[in-house]
PDB file of N, CA and C in Angstrom:
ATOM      1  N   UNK A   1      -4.594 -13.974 -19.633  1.00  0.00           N
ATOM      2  CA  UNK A   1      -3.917 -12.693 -19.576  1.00  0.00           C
ATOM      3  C   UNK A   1      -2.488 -12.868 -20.065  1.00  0.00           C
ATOM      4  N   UNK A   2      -2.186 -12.139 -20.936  1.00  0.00           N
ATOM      5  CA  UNK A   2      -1.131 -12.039 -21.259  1.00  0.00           C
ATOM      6  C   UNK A   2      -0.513 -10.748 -21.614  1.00  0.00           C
ATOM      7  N   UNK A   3       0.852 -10.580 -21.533  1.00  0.00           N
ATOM      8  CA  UNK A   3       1.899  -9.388 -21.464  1.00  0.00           C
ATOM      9  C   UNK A   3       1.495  -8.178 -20.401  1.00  0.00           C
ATOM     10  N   UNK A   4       1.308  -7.264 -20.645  1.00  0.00           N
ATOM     11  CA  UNK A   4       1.267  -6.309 -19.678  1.00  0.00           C
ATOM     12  C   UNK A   4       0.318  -6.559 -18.630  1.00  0.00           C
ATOM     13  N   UNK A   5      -0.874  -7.157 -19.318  1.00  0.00           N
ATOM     14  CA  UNK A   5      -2.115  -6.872 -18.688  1.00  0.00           C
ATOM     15  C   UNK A   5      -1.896  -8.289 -17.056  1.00  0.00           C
ATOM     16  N   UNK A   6      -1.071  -8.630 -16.952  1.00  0.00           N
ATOM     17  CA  UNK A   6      -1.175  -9.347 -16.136  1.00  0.00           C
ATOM     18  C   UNK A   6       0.224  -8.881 -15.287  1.00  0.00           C
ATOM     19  N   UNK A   7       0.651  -8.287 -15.283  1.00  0.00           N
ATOM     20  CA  UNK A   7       1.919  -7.357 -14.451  1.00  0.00           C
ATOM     21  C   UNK A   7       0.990  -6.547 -13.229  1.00  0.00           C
ATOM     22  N   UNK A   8       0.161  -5.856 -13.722  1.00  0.00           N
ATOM     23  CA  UNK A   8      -1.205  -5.359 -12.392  1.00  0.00           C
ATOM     24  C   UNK A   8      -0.666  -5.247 -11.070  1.00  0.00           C
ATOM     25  N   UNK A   9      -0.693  -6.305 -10.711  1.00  0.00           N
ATOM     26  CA  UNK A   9      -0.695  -7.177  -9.488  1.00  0.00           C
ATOM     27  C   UNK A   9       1.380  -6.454  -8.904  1.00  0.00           C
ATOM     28  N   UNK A  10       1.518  -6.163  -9.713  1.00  0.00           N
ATOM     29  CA  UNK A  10       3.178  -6.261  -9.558  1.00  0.00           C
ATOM     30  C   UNK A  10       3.288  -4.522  -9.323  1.00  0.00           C
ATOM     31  N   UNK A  11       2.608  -3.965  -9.797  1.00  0.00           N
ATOM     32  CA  UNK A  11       2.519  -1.996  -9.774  1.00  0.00           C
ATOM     33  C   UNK A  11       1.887  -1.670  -8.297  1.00  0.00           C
ATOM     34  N   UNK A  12       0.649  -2.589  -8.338  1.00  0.00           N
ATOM     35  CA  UNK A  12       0.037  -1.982  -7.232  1.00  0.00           C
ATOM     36  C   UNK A  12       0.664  -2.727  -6.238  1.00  0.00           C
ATOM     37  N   UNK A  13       1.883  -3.893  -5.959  1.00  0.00           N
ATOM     38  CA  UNK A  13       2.578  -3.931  -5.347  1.00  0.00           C
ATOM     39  C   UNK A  13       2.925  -2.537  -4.426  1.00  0.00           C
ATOM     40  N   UNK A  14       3.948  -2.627  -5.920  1.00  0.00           N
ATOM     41  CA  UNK A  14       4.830  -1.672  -5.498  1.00  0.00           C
ATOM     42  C   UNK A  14       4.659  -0.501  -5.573  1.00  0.00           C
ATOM     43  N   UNK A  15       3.310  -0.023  -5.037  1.00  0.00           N
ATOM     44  CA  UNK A  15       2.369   1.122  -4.875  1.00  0.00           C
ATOM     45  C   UNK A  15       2.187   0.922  -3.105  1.00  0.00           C
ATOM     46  N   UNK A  16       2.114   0.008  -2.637  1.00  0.00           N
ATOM     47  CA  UNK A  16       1.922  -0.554  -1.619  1.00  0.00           C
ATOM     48  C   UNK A  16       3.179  -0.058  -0.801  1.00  0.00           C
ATOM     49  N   UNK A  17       4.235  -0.499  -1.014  1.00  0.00           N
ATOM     50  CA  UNK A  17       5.633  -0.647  -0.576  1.00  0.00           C
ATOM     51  C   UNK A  17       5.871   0.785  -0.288  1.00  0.00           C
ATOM     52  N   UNK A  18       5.333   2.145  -1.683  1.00  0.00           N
ATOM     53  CA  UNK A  18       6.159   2.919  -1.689  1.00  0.00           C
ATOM     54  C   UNK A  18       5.414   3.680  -0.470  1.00  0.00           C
ATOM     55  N   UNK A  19       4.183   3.397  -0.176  1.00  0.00           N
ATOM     56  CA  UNK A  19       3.393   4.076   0.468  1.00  0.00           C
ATOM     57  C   UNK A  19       3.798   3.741   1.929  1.00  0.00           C
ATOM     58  N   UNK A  20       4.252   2.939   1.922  1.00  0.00           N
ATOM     59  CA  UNK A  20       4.733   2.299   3.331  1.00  0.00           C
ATOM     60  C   UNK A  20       5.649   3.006   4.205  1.00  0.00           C
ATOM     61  N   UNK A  21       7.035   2.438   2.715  1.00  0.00           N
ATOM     62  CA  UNK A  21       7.898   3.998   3.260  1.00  0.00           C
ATOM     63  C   UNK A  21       7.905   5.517   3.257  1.00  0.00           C
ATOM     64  N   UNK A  22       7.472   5.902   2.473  1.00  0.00           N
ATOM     65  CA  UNK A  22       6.597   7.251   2.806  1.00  0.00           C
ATOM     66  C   UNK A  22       6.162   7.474   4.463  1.00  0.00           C
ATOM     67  N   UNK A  23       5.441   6.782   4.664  1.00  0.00           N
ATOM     68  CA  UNK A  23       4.957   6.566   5.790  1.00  0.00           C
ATOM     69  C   UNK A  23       5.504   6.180   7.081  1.00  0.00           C
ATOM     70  N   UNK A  24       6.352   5.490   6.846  1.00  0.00           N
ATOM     71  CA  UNK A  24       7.174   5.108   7.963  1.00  0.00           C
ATOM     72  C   UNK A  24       8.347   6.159   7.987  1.00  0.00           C
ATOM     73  N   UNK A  25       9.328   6.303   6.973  1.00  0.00           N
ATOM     74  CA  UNK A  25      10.534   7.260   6.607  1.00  0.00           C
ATOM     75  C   UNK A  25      10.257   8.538   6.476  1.00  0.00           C
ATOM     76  N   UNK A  26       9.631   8.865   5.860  1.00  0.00           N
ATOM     77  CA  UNK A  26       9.212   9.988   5.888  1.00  0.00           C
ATOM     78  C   UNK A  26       8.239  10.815   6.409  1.00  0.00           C
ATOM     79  N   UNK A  27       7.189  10.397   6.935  1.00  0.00           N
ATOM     80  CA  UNK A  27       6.093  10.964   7.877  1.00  0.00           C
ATOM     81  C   UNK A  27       6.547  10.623   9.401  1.00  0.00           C
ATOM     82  N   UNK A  28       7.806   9.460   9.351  1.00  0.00           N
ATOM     83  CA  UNK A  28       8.531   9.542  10.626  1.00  0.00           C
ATOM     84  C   UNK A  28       7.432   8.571  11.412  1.00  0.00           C
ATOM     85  N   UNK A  29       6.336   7.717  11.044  1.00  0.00           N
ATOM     86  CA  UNK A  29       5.794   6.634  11.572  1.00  0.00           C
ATOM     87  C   UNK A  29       6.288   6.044  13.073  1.00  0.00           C
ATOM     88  N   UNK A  30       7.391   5.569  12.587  1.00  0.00           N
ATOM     89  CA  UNK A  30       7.981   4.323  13.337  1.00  0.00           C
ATOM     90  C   UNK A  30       7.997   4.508  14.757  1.00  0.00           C
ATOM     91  N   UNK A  31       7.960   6.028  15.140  1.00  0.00           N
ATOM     92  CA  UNK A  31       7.401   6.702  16.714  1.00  0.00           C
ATOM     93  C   UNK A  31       6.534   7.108  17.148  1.00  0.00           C
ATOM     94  N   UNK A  32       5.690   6.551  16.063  1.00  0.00           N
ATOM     95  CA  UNK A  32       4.177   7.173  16.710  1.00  0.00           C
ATOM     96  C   UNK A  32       3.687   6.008  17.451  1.00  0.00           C
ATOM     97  N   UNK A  33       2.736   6.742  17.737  1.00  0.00           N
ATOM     98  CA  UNK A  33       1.559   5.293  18.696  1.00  0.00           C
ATOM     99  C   UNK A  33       0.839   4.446  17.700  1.00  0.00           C
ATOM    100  N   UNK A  34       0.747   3.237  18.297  1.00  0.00           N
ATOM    101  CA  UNK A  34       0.580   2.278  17.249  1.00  0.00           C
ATOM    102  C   UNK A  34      -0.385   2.335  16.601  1.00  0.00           C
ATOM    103  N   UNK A  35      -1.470   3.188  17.309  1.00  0.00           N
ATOM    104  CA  UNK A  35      -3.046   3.258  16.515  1.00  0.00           C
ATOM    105  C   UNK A  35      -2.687   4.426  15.064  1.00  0.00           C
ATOM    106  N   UNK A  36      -2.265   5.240  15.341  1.00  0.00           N
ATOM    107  CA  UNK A  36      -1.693   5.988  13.858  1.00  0.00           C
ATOM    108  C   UNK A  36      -1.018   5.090  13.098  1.00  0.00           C
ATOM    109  N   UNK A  37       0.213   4.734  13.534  1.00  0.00           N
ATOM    110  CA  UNK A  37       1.087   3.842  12.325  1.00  0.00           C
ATOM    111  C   UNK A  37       0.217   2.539  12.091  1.00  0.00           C
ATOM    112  N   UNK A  38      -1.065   1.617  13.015  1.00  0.00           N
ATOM    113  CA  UNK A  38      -1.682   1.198  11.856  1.00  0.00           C
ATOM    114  C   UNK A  38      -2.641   1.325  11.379  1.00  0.00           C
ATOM    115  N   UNK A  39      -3.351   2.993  11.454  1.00  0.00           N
ATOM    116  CA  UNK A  39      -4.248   3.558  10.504  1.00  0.00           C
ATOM    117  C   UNK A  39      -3.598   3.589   9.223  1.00  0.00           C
ATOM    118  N   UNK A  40      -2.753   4.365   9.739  1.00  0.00           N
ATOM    119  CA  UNK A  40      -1.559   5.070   8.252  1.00  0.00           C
ATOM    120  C   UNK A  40      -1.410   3.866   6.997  1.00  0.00           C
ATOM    121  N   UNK A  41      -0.473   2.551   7.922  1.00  0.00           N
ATOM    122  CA  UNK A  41      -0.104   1.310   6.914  1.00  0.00           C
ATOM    123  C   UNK A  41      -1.093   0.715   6.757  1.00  0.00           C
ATOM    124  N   UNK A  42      -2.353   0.910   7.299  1.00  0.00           N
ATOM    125  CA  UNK A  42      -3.377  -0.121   6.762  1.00  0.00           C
ATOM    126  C   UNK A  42      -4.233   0.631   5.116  1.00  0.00           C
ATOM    127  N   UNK A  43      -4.194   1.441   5.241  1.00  0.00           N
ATOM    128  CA  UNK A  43      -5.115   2.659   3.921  1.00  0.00           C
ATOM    129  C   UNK A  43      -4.342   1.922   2.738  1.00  0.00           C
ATOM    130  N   UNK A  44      -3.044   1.692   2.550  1.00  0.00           N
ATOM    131  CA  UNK A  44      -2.590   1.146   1.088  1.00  0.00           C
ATOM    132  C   UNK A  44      -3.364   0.145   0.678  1.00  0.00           C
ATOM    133  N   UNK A  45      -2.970  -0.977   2.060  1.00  0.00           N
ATOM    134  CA  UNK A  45      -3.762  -2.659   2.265  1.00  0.00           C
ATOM    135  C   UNK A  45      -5.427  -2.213   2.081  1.00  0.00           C
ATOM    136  N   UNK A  46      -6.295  -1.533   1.984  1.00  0.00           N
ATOM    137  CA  UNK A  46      -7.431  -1.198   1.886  1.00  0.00           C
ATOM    138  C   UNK A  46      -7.771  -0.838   0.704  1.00  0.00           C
ATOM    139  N   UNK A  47      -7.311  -0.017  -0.146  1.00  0.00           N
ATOM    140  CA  UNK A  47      -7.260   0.406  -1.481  1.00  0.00           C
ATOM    141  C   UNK A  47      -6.868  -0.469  -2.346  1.00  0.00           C
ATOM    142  N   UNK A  48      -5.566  -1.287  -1.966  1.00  0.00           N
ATOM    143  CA  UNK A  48      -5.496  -2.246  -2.608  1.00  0.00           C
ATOM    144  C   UNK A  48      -6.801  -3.879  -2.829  1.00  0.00           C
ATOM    145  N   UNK A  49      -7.639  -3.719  -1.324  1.00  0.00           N
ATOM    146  CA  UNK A  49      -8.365  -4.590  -1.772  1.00  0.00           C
ATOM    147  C   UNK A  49      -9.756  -4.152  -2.257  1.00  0.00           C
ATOM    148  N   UNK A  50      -9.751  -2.697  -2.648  1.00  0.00           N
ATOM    149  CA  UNK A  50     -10.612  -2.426  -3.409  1.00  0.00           C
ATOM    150  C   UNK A  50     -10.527  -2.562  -4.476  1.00  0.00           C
ATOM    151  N   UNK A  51      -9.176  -2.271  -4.841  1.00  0.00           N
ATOM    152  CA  UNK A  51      -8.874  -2.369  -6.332  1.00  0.00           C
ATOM    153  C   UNK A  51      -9.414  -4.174  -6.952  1.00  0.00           C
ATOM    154  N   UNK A  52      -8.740  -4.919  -5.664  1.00  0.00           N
ATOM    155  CA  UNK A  52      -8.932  -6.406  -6.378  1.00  0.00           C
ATOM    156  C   UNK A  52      -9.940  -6.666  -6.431  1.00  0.00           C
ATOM    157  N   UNK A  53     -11.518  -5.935  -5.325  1.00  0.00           N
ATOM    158  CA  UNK A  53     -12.651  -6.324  -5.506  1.00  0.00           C
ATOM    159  C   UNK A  53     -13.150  -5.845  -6.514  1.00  0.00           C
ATOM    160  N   UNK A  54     -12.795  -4.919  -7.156  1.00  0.00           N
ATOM    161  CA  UNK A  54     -13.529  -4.235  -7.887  1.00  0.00           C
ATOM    162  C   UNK A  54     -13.307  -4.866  -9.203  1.00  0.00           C
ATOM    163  N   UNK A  55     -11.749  -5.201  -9.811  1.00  0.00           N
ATOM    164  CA  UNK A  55     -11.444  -5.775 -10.369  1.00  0.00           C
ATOM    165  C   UNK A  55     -12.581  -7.100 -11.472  1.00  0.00           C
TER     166      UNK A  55
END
């Protein structure tokens, strides 16, 4: 892999991250009960390992 095609890994990063804070900052997370905030933060981590299985 070379040039773009191997960056991937670096988007859906930071697809990860943004979803996080979204989630925490802005859906106001950080006071909920823990079973929501880790439904909520786990769905990125899930998608993301679909993406790699699928991959």
């Amino acid at each position: 892999m070379s040039g773009a095609a191997g960056w991937w890994w670096a988007v859906v990063l930071a697809a990860v991250a943004k979803a996080w804070v979204i989630a925490d900052g802005f859906m106001e997370l950080r006071h909920a009960p823990l079973g929501w905030r880790a439904a909520m933060l786990a769905w990125p981590v899930v998608l993301v390992a679909g993406i790699v299985v699928m991959r």
